[in-house]
Protein backbone atom coordinates (compact mmCIF):
# COMPACT_ATOMS: atom_id res chain seq x y z
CA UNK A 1 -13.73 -18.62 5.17
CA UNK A 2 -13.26 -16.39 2.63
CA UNK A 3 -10.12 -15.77 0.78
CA UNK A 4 -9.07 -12.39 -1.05
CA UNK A 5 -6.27 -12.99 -3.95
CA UNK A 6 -4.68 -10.26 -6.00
CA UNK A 7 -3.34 -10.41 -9.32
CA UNK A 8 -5.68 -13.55 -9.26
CA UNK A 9 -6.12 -13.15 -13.55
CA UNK A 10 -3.52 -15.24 -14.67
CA UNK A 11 0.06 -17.18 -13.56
CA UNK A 12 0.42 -18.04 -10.01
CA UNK A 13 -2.54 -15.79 -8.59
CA UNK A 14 -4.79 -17.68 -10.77
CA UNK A 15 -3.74 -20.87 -9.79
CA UNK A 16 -4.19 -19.75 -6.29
CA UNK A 17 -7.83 -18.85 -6.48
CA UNK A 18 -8.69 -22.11 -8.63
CA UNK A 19 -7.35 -23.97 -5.30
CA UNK A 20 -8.97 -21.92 -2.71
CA UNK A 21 -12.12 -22.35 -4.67
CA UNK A 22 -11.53 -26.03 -5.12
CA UNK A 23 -11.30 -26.31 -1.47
CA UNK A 24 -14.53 -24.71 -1.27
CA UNK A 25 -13.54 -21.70 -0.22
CA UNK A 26 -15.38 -18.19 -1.79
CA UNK A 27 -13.10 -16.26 -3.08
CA UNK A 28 -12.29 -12.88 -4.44
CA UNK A 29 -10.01 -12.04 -7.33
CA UNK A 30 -8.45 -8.73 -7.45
CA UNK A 31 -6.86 -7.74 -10.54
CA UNK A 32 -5.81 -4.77 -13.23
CA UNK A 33 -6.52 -6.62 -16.03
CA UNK A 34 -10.03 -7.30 -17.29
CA UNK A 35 -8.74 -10.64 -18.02
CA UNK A 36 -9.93 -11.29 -13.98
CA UNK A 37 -13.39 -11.56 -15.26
CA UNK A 38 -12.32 -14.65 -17.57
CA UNK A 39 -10.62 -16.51 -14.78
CA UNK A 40 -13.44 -16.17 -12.32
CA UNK A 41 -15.93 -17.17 -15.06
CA UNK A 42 -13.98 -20.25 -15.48
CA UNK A 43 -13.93 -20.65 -11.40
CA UNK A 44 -17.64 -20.48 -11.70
CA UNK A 45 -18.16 -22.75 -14.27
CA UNK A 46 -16.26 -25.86 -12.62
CA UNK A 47 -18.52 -24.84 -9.70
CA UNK A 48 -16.67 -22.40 -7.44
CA UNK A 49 -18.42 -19.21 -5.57
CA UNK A 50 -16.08 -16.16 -7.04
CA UNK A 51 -16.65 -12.11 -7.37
CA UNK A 52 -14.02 -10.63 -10.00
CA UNK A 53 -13.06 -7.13 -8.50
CA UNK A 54 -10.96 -5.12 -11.71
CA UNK A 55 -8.92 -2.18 -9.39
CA UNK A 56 -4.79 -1.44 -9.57
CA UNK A 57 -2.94 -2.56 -5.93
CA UNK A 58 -0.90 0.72 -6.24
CA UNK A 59 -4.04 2.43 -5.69
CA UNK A 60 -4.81 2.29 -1.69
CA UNK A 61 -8.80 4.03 -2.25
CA UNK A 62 -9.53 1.11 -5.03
CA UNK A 63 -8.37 -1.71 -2.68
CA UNK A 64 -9.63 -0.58 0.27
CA UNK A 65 -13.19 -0.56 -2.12
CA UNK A 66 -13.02 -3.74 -3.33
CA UNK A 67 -12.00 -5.43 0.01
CA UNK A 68 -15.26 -3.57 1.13
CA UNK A 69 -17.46 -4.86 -1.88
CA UNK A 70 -15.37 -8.39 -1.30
CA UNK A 71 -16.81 -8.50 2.46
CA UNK A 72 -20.33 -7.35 1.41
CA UNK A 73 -20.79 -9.80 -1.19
CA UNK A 74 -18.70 -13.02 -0.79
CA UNK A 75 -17.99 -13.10 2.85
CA UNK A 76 -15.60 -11.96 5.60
CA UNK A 77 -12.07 -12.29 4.46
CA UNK A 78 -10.27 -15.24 6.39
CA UNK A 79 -7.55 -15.66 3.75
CA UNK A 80 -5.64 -12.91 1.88
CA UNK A 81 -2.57 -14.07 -0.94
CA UNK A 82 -0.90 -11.16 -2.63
CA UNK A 83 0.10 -12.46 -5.36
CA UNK A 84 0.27 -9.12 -7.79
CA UNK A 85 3.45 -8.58 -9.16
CA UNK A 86 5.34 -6.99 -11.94
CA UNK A 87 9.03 -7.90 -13.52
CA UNK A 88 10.85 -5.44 -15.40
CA UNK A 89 14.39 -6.50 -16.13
CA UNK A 90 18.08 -5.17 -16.99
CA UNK A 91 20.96 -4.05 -15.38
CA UNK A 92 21.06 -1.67 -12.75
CA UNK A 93 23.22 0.77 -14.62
CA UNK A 94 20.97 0.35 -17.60
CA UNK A 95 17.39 0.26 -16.36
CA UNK A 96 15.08 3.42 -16.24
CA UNK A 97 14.46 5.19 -12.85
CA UNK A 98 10.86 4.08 -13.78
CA UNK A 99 11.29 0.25 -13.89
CA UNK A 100 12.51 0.39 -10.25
CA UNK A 101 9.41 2.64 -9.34
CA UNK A 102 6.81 0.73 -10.56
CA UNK A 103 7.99 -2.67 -9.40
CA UNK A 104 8.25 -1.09 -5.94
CA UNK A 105 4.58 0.01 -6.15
CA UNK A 106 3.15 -3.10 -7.82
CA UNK A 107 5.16 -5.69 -5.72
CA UNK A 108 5.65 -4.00 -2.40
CA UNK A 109 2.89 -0.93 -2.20
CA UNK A 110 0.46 -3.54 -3.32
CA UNK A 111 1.23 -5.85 -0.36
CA UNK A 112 1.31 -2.50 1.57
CA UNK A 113 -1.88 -1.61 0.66
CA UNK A 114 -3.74 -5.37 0.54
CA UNK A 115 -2.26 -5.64 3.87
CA UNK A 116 -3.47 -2.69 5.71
CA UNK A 117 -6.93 -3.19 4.37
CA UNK A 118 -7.53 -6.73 5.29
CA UNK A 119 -5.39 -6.74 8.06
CA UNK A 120 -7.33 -4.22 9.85
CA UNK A 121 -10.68 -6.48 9.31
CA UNK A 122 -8.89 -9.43 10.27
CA UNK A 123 -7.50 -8.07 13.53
CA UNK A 124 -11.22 -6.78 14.47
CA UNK A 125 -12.30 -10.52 14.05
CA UNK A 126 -9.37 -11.61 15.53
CA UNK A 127 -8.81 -14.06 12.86
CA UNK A 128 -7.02 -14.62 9.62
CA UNK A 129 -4.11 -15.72 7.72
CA UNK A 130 -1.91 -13.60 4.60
CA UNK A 131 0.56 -14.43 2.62
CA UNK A 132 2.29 -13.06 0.53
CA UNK A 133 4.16 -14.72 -3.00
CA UNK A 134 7.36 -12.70 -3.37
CA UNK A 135 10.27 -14.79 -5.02
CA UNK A 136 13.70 -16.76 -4.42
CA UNK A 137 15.02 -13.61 -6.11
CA UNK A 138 14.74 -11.86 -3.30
CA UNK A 139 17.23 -13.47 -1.00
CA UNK A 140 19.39 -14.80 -4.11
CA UNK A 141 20.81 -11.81 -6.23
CA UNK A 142 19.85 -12.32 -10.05
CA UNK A 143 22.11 -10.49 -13.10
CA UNK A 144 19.59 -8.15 -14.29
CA UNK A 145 16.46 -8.69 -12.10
CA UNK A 146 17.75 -6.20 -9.55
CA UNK A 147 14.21 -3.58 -9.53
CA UNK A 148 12.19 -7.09 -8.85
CA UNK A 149 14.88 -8.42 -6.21
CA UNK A 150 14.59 -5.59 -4.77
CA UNK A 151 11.01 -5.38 -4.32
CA UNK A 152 10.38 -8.31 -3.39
CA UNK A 153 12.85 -9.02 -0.41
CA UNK A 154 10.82 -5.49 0.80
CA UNK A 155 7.67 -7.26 0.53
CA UNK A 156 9.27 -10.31 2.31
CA UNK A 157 10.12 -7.87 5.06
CA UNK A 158 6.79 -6.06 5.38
CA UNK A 159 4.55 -9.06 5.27
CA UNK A 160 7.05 -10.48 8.15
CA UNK A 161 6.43 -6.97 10.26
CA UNK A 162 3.19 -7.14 9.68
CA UNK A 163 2.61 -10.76 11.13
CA UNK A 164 4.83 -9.52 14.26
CA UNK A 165 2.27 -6.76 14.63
CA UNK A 166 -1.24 -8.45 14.01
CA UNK A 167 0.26 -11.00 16.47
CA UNK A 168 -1.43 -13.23 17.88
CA UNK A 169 -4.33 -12.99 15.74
CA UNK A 170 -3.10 -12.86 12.45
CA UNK A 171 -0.55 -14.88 10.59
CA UNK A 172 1.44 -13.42 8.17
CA UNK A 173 3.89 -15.31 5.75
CA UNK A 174 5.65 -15.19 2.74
CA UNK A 175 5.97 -17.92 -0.43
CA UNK A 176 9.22 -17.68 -2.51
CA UNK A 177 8.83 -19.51 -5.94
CA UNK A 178 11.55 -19.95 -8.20
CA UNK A 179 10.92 -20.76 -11.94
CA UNK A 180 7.26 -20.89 -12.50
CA UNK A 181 5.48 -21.70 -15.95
CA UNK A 182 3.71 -18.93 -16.33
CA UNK A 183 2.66 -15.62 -18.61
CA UNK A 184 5.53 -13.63 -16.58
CA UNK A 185 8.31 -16.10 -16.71
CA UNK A 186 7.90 -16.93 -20.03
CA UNK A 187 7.99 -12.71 -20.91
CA UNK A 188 11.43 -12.85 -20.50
CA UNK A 189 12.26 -15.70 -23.03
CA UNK A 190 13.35 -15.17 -26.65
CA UNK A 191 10.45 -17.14 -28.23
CA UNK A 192 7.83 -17.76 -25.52
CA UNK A 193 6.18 -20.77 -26.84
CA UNK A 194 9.84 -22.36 -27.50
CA UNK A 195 9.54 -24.95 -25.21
CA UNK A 196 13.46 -25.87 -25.61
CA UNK A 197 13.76 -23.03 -23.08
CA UNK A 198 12.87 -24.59 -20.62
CA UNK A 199 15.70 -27.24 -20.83
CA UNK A 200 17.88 -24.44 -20.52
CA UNK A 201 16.44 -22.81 -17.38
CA UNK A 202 16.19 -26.05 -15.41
CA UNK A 203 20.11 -26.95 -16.56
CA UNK A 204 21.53 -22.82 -15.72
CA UNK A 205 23.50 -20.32 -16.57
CA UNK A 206 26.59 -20.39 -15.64
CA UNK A 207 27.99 -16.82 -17.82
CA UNK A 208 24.74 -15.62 -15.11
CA UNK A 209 25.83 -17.23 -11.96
CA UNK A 210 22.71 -19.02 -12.04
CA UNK A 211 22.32 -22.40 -10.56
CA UNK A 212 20.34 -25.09 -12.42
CA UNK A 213 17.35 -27.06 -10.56
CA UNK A 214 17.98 -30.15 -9.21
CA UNK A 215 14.12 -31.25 -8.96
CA UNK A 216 14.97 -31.27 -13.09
CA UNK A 217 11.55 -29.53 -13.68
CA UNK A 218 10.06 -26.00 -13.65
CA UNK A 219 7.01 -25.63 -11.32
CA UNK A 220 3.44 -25.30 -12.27
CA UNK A 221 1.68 -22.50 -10.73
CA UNK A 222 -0.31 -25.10 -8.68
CA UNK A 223 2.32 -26.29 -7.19
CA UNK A 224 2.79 -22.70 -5.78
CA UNK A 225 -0.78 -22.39 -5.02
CA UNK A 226 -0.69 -25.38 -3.00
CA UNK A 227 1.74 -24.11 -0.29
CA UNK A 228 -0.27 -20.84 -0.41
CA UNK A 229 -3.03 -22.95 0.94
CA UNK A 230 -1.39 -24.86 3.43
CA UNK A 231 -0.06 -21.39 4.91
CA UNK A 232 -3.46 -20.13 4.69
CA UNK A 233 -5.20 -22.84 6.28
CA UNK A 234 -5.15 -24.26 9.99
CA UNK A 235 -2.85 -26.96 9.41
CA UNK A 236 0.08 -24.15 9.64
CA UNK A 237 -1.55 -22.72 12.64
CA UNK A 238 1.52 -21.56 14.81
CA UNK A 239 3.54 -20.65 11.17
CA UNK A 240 3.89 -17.48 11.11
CA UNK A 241 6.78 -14.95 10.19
CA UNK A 242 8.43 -17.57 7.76
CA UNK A 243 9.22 -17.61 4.27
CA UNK A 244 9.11 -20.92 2.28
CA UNK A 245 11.37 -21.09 -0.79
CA UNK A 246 9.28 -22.90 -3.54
CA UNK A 247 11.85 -23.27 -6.43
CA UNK A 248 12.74 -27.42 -6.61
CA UNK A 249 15.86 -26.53 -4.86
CA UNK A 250 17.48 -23.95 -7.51
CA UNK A 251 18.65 -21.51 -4.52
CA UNK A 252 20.29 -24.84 -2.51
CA UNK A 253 18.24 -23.68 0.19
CA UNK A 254 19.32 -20.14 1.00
């Protein structure tokens, strides 16, 4: 098996091709920024088979490329994890028209696009698994994190069509992590490196309507990556369809 992971250069997508790799899967990381070389380097070097691949997910021509290079130099694809994604925040009254646009390309084109190309392999083989990493966001509303919300319950909602339609072949299903410790979540702190913060996410926000966590902790992105892997593997064999909120119970299960 071969697994395909975009936005694989840092965060969660990272974490997620570290694992597959660790499992001793091959695996190819798709990513915008250079900083994909780096990561896979570092795969490498604890002893992992990995191809970096540098091309946007917006851009349907450069995915369907490097799934093709993926194929012709690590492997058929057997796994796919979209895991690109963008956050722009603010208000809805307050945001640009552009914030909305590009989280809807990045976070739901990108699965579009990922989808289409690997799904169409898969189906020929008639074999695979994908899933997709949106967010708890998307089925909980969030004061100003309505472009991501947004673009991420679509995502939820494609990669769900998508496993009715690559039935019985295919699986298709979605991850929804809450709080994660990574570049992203961090971006939207006052002081990044103030760890203090993080007392304050995990207790909430009540001016925000924002529930605490009552796991008391903020996940790791391997904690993430781990479910990723289960859904990806044969141990979730009739899974499919379902999203699995990852977020230490912040959304009381909703």
């Amino acid at each position: 098996m071969t697994a395909f992971v975009t936005g694989a250069a840092q965060g969660i997508g990272a974490a997620v091709a570290a694992a597959f790799a660790r499992a001793g899967t091959p695996v190819a990381l798709l990513d915008r920024d250079e900083g994909v070389e780096v990561t896979t380097e570092k795969i490498r070097a604890d002893g992992g088979t990995a191809l970096a691949l540098v091309a946007d997910v917006t851009d349907p021509a450069a995915v369907e490329a490097a799934v093709d290079r993926a194929e012709a130099e690590v492997g058929p694809i057997a796994a796919l994890a979209n895991v690109a994604g963008v956050l722009r925040t603010g208000g809805v009254l307050d945001l640009p028209d552009t914030a909305l646009a590009e989280s809807l390309a990045v976070n739901t084109t990108g699965v579009w696009n990922a989808g289409r190309a690997v799904g169409r392999r898969m189906l020929a083989r008639r074999a695979g698994s994908i899933v997709t990493v949106a967010s708890n966001a998307a089925v909980t509303p969030r004061t100003g994190m309505a472009a991501y919300s947004a673009s991420k319950a679509a995502a939820v909602a494609l990669t769900r069509a998508l496993g009715l339609e690559l039935a019985p072949h295919v699986r298709c299903n979605v991850v929804c992590p809450g709080s994660t410790d990574t570049p992203m979540l961090r971006g939207m702190w006052a002081d990044p490196a103030d760890e203090s913060t993080k007392d304050r996410v995990i207790a909430g926000t009540p001016a925000e309507y924002r529930l605490g966590i009552p796991l008391q902790r903020i996940a790791d992105p391997a904690d993430v990556a781990a479910v990723v892997l289960f859904l990806a593997s044969d141990a979730s064999r009739h899974v499919t369809m379902q999203s699995l909120t990852v977020d230490g119970g912040a959304t009381l299960g909703t």
